[in-house]
N, C-alpha and C. Protein backbone atom coordinates (compact mmCIF):
# COMPACT_ATOMS: atom_id res chain seq x y z
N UNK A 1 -7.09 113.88 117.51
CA UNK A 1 -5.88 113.39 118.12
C UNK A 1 -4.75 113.56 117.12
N UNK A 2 -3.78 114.33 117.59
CA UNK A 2 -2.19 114.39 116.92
C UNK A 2 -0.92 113.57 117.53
N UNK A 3 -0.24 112.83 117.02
CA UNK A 3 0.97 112.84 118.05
C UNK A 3 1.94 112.24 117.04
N UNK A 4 2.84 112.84 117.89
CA UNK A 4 4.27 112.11 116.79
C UNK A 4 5.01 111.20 117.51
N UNK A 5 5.06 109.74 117.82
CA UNK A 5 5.21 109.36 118.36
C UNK A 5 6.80 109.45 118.23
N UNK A 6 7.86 109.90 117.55
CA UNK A 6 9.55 110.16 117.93
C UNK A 6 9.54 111.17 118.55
N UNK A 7 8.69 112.45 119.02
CA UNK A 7 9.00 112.79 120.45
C UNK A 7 8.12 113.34 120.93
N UNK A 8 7.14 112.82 121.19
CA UNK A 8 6.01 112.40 122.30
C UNK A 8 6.64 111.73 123.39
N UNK A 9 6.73 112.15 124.87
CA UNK A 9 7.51 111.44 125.91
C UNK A 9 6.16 111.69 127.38
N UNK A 10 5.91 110.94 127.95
CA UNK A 10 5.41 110.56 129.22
C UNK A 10 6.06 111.70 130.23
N UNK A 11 4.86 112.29 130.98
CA UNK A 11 5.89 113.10 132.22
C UNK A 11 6.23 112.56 133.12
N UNK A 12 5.58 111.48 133.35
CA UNK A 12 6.52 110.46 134.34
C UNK A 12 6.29 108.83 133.98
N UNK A 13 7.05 108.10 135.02
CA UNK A 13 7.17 106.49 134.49
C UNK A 13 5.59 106.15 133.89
N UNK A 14 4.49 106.33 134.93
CA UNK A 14 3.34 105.83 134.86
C UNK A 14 2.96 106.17 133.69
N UNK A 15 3.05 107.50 132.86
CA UNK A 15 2.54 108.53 132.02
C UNK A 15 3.04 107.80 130.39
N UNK A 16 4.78 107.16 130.77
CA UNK A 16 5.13 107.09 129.75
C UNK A 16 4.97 105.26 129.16
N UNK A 17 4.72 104.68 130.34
CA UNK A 17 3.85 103.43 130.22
C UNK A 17 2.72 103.18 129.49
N UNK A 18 1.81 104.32 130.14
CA UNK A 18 0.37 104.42 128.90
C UNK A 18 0.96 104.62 127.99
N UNK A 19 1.09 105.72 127.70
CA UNK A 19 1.89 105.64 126.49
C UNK A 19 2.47 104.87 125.23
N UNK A 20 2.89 104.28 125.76
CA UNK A 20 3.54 102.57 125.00
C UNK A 20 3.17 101.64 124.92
N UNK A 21 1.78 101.32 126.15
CA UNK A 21 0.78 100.82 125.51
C UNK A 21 -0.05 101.32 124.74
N UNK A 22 -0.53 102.50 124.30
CA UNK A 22 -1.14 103.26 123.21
C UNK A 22 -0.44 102.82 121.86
N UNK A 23 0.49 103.15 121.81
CA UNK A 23 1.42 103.30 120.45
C UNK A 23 1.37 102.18 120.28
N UNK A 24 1.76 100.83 121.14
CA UNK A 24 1.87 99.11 121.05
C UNK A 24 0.28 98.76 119.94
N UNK A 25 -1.11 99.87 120.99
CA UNK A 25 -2.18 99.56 120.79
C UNK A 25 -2.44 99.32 119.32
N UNK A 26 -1.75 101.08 118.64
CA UNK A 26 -2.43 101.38 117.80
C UNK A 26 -1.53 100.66 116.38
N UNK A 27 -0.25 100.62 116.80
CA UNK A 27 0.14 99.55 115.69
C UNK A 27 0.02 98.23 115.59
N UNK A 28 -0.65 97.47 116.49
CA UNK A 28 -1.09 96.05 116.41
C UNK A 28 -2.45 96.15 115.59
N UNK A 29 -3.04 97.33 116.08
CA UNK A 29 -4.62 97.23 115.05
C UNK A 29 -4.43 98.17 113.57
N UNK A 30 -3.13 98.67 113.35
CA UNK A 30 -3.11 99.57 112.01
C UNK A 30 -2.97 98.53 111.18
N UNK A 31 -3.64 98.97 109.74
CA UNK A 31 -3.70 98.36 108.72
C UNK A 31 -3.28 99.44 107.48
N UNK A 32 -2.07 98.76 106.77
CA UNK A 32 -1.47 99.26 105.43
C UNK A 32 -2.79 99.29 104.74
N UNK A 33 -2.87 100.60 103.87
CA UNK A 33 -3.65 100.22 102.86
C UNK A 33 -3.50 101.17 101.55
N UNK A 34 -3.18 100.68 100.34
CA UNK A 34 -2.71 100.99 99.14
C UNK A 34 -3.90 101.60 98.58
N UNK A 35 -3.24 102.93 97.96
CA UNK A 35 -4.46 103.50 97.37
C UNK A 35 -3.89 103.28 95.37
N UNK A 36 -4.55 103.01 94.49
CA UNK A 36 -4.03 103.04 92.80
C UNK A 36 -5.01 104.05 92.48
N UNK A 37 -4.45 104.73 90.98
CA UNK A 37 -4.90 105.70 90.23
C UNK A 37 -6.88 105.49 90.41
N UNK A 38 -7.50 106.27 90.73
CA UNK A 38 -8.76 105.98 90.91
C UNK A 38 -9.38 105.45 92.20
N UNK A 39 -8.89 105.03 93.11
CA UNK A 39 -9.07 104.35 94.03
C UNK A 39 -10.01 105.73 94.96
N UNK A 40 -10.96 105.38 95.70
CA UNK A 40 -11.40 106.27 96.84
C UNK A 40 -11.50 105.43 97.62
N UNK A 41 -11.07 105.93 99.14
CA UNK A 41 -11.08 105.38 100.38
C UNK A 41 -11.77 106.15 101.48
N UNK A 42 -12.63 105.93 101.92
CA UNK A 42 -13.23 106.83 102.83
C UNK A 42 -12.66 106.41 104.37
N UNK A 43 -13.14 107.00 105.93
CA UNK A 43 -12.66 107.11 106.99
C UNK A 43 -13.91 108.06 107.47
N UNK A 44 -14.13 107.49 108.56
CA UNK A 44 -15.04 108.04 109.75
C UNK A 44 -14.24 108.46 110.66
N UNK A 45 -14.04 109.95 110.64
CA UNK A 45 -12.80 110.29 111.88
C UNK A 45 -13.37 110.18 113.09
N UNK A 46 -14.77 109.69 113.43
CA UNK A 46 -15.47 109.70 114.83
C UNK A 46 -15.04 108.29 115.12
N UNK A 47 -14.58 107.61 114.43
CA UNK A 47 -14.30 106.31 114.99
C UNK A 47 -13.04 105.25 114.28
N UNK A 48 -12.25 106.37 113.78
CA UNK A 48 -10.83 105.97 113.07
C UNK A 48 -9.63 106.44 113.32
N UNK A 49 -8.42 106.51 113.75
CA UNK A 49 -7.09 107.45 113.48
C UNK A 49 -6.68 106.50 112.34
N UNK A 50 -5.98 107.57 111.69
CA UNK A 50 -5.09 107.45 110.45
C UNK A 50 -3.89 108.16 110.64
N UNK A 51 -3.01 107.91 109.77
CA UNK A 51 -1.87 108.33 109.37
C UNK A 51 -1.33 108.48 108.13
N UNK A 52 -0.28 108.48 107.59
CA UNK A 52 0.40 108.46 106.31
C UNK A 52 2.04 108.28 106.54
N UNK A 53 2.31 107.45 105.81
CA UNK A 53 3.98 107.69 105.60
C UNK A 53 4.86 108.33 105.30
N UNK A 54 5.61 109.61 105.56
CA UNK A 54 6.18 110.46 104.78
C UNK A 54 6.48 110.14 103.44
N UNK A 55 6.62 111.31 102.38
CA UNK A 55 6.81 110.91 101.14
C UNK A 55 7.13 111.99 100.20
N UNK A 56 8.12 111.57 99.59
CA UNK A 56 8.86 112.84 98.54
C UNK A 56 7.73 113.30 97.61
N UNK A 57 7.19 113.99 97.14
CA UNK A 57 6.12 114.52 95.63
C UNK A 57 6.58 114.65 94.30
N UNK A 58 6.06 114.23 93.42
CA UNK A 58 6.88 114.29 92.54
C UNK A 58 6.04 115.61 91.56
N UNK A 59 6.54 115.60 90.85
CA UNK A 59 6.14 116.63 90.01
C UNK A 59 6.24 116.64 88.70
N UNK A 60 5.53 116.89 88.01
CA UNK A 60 5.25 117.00 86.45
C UNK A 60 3.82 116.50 86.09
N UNK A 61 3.58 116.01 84.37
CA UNK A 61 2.51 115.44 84.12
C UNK A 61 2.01 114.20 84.29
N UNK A 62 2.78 113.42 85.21
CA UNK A 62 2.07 111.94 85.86
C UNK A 62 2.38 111.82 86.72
N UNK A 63 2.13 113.37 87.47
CA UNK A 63 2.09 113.63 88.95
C UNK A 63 0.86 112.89 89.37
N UNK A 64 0.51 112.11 90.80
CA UNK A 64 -0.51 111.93 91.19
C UNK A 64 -1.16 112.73 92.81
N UNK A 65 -2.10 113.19 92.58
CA UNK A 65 -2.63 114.31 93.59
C UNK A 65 -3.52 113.74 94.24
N UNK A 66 -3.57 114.02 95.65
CA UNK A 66 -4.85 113.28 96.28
C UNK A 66 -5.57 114.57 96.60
N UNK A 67 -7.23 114.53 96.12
CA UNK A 67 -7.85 115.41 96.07
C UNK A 67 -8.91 115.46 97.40
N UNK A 68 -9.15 116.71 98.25
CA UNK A 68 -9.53 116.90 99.22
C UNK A 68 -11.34 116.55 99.02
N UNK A 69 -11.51 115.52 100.16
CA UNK A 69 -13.38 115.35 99.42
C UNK A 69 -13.88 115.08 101.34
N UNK A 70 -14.39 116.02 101.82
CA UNK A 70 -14.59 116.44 102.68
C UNK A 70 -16.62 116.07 103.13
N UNK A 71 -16.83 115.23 103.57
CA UNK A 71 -18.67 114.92 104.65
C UNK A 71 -18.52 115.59 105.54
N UNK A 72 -20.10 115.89 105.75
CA UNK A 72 -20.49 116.21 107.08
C UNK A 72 -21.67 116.19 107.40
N UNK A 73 -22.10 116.03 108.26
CA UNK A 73 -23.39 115.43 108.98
C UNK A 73 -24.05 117.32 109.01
N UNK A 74 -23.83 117.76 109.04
CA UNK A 74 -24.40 119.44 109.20
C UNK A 74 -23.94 120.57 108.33
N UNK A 75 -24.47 120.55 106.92
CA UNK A 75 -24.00 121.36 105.97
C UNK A 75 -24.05 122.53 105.98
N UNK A 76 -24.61 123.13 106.79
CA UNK A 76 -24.97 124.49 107.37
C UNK A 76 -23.66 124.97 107.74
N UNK A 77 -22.83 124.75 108.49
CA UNK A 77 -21.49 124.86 108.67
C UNK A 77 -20.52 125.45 107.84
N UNK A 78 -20.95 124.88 106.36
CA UNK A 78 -20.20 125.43 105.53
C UNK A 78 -21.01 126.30 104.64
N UNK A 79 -21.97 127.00 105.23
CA UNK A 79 -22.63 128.08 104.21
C UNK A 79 -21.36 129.07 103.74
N UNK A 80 -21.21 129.42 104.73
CA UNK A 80 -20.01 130.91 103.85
C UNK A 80 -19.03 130.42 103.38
N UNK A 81 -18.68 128.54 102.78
CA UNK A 81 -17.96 128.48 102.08
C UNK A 81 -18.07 127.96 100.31
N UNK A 82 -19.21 128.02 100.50
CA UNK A 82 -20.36 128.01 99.28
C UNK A 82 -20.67 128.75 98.52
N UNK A 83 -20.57 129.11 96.98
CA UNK A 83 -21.05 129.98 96.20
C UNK A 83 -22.69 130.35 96.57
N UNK A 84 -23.28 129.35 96.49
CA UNK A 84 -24.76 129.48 96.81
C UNK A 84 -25.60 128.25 97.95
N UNK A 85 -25.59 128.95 98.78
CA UNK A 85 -26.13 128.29 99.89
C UNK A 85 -26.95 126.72 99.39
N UNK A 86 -27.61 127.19 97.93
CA UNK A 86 -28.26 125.77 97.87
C UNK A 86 -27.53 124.70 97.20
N UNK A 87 -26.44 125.01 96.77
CA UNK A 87 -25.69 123.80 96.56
C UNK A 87 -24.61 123.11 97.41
N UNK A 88 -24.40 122.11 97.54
CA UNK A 88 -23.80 121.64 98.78
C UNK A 88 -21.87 121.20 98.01
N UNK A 89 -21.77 122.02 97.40
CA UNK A 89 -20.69 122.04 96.41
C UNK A 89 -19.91 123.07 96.96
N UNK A 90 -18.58 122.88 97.95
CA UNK A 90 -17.92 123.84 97.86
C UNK A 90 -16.32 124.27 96.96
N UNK A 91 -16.01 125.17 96.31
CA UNK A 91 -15.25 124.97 95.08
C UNK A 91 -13.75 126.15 95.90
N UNK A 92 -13.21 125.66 95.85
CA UNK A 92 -12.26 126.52 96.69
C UNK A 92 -10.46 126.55 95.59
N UNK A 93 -10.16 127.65 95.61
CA UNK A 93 -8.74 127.94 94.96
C UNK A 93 -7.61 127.70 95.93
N UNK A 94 -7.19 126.52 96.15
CA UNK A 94 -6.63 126.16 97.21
C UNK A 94 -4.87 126.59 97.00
N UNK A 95 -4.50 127.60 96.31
CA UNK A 95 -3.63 128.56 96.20
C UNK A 95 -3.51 129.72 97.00
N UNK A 96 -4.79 129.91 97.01
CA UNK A 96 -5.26 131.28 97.46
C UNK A 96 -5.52 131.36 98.83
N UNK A 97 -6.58 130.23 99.45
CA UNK A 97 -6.97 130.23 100.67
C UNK A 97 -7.78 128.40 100.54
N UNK A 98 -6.73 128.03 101.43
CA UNK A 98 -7.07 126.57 102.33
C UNK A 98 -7.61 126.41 103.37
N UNK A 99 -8.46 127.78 103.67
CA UNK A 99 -9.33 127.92 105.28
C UNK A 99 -10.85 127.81 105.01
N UNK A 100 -10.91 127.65 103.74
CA UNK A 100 -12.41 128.13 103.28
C UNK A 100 -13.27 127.28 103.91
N UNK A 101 -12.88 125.74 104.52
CA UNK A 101 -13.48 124.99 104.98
C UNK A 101 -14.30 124.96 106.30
N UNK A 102 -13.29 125.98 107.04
CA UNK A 102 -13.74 126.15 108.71
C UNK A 102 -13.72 125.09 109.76
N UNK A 103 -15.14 125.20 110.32
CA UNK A 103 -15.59 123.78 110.69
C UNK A 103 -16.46 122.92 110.59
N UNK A 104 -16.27 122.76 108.78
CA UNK A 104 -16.79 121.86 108.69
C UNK A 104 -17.18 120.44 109.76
């Protein structure tokens, strides 16, 4: 699920009703949650939406990066993105190519 809710619009009254109860839904049950230097937070996307707040990046040496750490219930999936099929380690130059993942 994607949506942006500033212009996401209903095609008609009924349409744009759900709607606003969705969005009502999903910000009465969202929860802020602060990540600090070290922190890991995991998410079950089979049974979570998330978001993020827009946010400027900063840059230099106490830049902080959130690093991509990717499960999956069927590792097979990502054979061809694997140096060697038997390690379940995939190492990717994410300069180069950010597709290496597939579907996972």
């Amino acid at each position: 699920m994607r949506i942006n809710v500033n212009n996401t619009h209903g095609v008609d009254r009924s349409a744009q009703y759900a709607l606003d109860d969705f969005i009502l839904a999903m910000n009465t049950a969202s929860e802020r949650v602060v990540l600090e230097k070290g922190d890991f937070f995991y998410l079950d996307n089979l049974y979570t939406a998330h978001a993020r707040d827009a946010y400027s990046p900063h840059w230099g040496p106490n830049a902080r990066w959130l690093s991509r750490f990717i499960l999956t219930k069927d590792i097979r999936k990502s054979a061809l993105a694997r140096k060697d099929w038997r390690s379940p380690v995939i190492e990717n130059d994410y300069d180069q190519n950010d597709s290496a993942f597939g579907s996972c």
